[in-house]
C-alpha atoms as a PDB file:
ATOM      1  CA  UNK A   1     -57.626  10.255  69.229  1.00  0.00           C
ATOM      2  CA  UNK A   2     -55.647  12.433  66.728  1.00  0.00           C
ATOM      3  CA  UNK A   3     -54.547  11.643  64.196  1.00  0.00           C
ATOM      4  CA  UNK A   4     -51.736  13.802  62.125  1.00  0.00           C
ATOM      5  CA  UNK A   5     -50.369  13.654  58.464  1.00  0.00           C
ATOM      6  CA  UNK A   6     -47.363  15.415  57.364  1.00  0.00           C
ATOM      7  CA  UNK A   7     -46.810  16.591  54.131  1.00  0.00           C
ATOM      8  CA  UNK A   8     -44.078  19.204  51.647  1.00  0.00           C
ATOM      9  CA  UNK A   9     -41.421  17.295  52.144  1.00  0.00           C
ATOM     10  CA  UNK A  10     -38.525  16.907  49.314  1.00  0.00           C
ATOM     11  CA  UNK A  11     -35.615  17.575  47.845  1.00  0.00           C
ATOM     12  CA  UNK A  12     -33.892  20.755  47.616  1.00  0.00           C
ATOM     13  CA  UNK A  13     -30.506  22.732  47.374  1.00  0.00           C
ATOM     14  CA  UNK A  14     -28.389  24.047  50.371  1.00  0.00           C
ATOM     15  CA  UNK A  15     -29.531  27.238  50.620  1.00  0.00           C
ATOM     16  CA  UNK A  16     -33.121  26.777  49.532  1.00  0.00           C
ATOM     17  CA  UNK A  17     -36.349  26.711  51.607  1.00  0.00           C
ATOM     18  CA  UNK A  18     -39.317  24.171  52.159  1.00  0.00           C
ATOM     19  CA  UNK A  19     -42.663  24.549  54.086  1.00  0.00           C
ATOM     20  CA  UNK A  20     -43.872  21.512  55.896  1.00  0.00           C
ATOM     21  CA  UNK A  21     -47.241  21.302  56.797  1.00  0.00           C
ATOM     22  CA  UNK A  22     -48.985  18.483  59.301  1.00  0.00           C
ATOM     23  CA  UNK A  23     -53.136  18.065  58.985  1.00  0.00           C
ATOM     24  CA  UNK A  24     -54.535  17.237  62.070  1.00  0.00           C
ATOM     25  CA  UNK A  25     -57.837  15.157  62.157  1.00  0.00           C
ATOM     26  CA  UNK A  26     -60.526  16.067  65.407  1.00  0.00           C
ATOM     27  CA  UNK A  27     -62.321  18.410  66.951  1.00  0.00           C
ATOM     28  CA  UNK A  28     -60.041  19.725  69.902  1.00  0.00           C
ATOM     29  CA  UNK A  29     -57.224  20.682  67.336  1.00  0.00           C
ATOM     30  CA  UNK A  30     -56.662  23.969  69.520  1.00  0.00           C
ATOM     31  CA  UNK A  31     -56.187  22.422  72.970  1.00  0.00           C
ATOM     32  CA  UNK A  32     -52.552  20.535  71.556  1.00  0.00           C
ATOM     33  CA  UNK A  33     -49.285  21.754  71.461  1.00  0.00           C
ATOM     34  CA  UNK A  34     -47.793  20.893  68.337  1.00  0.00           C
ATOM     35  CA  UNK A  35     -44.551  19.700  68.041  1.00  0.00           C
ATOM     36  CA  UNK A  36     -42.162  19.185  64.881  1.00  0.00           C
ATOM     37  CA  UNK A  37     -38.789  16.567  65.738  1.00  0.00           C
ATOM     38  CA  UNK A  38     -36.518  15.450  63.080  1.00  0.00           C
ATOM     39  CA  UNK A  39     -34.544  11.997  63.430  1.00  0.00           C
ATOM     40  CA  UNK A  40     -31.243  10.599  61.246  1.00  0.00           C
ATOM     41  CA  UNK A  41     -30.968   7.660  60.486  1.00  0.00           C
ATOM     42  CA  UNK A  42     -29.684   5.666  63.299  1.00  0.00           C
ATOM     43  CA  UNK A  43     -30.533   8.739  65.639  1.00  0.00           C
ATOM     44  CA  UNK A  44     -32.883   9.228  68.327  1.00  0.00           C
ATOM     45  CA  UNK A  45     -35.399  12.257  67.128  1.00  0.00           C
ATOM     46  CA  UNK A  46     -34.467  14.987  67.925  1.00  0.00           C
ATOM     47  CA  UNK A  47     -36.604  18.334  68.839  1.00  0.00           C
ATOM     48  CA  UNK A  48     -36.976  21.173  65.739  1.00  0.00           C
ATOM     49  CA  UNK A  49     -39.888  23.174  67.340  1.00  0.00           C
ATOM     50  CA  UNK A  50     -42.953  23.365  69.044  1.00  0.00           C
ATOM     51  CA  UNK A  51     -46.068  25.977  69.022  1.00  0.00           C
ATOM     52  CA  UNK A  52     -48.149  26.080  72.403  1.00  0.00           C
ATOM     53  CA  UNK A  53     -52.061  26.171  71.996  1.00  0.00           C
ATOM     54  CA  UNK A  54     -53.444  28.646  74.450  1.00  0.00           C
ATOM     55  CA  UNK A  55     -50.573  31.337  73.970  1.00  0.00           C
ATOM     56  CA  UNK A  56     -48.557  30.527  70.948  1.00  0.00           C
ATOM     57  CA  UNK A  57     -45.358  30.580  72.403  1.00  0.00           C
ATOM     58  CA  UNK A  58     -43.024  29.038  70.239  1.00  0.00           C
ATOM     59  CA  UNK A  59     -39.735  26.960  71.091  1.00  0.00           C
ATOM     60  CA  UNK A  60     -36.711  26.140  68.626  1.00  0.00           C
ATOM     61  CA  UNK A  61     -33.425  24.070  68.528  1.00  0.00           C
ATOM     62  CA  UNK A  62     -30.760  25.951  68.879  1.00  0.00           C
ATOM     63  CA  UNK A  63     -29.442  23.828  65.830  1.00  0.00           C
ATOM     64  CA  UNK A  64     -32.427  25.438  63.716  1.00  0.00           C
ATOM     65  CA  UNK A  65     -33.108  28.769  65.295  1.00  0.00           C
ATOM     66  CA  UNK A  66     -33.563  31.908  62.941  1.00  0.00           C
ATOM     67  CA  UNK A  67     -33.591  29.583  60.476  1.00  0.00           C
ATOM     68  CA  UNK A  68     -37.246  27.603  61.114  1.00  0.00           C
ATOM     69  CA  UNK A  69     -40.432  28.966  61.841  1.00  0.00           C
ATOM     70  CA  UNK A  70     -43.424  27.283  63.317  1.00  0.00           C
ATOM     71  CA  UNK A  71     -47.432  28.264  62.783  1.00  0.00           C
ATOM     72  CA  UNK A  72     -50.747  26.951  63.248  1.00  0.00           C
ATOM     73  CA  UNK A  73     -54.005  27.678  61.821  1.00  0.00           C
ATOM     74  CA  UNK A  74     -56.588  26.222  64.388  1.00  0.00           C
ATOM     75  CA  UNK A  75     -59.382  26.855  62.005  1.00  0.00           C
ATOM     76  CA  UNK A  76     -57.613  24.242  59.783  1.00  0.00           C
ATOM     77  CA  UNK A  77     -55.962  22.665  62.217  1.00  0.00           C
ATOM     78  CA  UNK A  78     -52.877  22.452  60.726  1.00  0.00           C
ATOM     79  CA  UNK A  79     -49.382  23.173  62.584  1.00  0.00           C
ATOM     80  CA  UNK A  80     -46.700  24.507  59.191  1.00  0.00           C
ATOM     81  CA  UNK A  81     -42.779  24.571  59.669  1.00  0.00           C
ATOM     82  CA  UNK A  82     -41.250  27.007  57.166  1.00  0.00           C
ATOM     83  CA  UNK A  83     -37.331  26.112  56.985  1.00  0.00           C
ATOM     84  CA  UNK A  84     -34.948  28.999  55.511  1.00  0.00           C
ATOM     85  CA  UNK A  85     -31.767  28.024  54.772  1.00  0.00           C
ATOM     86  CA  UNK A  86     -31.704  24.762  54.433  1.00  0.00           C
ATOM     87  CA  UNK A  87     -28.319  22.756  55.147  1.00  0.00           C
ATOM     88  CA  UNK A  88     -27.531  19.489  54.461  1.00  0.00           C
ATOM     89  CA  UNK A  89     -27.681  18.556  58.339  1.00  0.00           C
ATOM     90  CA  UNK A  90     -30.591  18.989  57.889  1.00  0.00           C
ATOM     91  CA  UNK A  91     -31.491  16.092  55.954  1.00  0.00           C
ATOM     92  CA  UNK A  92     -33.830  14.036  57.871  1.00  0.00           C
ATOM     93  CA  UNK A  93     -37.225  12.518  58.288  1.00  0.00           C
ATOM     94  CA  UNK A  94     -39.314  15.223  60.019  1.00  0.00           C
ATOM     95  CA  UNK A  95     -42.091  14.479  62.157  1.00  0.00           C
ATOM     96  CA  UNK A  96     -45.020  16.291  63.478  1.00  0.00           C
ATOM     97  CA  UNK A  97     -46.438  15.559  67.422  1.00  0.00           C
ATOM     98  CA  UNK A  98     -49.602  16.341  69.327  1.00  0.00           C
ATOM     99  CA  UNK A  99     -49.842  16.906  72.959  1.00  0.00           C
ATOM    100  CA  UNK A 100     -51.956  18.242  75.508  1.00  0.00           C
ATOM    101  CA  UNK A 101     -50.214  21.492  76.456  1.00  0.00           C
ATOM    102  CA  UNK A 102     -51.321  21.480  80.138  1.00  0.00           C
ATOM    103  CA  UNK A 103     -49.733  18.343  80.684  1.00  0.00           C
ATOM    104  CA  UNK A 104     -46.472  19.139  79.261  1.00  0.00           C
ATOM    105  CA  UNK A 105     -43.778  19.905  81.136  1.00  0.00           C
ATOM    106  CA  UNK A 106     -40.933  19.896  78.593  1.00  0.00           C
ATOM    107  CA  UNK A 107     -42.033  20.453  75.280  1.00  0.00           C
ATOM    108  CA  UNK A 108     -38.224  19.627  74.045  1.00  0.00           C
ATOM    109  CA  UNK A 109     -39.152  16.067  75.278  1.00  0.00           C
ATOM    110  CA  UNK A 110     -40.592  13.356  72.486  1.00  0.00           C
ATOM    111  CA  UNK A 111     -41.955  11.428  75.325  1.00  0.00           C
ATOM    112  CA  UNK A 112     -44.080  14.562  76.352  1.00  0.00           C
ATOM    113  CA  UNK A 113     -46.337  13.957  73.120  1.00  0.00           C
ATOM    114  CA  UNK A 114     -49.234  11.727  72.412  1.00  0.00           C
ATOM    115  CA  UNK A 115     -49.650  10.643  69.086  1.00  0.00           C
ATOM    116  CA  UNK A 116     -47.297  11.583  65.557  1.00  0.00           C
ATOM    117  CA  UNK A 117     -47.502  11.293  62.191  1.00  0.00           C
ATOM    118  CA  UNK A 118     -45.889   9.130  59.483  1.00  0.00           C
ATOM    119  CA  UNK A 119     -42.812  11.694  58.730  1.00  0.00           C
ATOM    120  CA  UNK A 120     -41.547  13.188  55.753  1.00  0.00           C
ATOM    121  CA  UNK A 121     -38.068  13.077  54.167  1.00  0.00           C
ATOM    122  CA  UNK A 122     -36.382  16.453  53.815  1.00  0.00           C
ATOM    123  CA  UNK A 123     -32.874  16.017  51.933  1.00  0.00           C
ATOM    124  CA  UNK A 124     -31.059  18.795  51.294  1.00  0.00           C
ATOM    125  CA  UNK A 125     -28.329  18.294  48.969  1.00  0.00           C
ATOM    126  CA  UNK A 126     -24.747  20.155  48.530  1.00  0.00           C
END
């Protein structure tokens, strides 16, 4: 069982920046991809970006790339999102996901992820 808690979210200005950051409780922190997805309200969530364990590859949106960047510290186990940028489109509850990365097979996919955190409202105003 993991169990994941986001945190950083907020308000800010177009333009501005904000760091997310999602704690992750056990031991086998460094075998789990670690997603981030975003959902509006009355949306499906949506994928933002993942980090692979073994290899730290990374994946982004489209939507978001050169614009977000993903990190993990498996010593802390703790998965970051640093967001540049920001637009208000990108308002949004964010969440952060845990999966085994050997078993995923599209890490765009919510359904490819075990277990996620509360969320945390990023608003970016105009």
């Amino acid at each position: 069982q993991v169990q994941l808690v986001e945190s950083g979210g907020g308000l800010v200005q177009a333009g501005g920046s904000l760091r997310l950051s999602c704690a992750a409780s056990g031991r086998t922190f460094s075998r789990y991809a670690m997603g981030w997805f975003r959902q509006f309200p009355g949306k499906e969530r949506e994928f933002v970006a993942t980090i692979r364990s073994s290899t730290g590859d990374t994946y982004y949106a489209d939507s978001v790339k050169g614009r977000v960047t993903i990190s993990r510290d498996n010593a802390k186990a703790t998965v970051f999102l640093q967001m540049n940028s920001l637009k208000p489109e990108d308002t949004a509850v964010y969440y952060c996901a845990a999966g085994i990365s050997a078993f995923i097979s599209d890490f765009g996919k919510s359904s490819e992820y075990d277990y996620w955190g509360q969320g945390t409202q990023v608003t970016v105003s105009s």
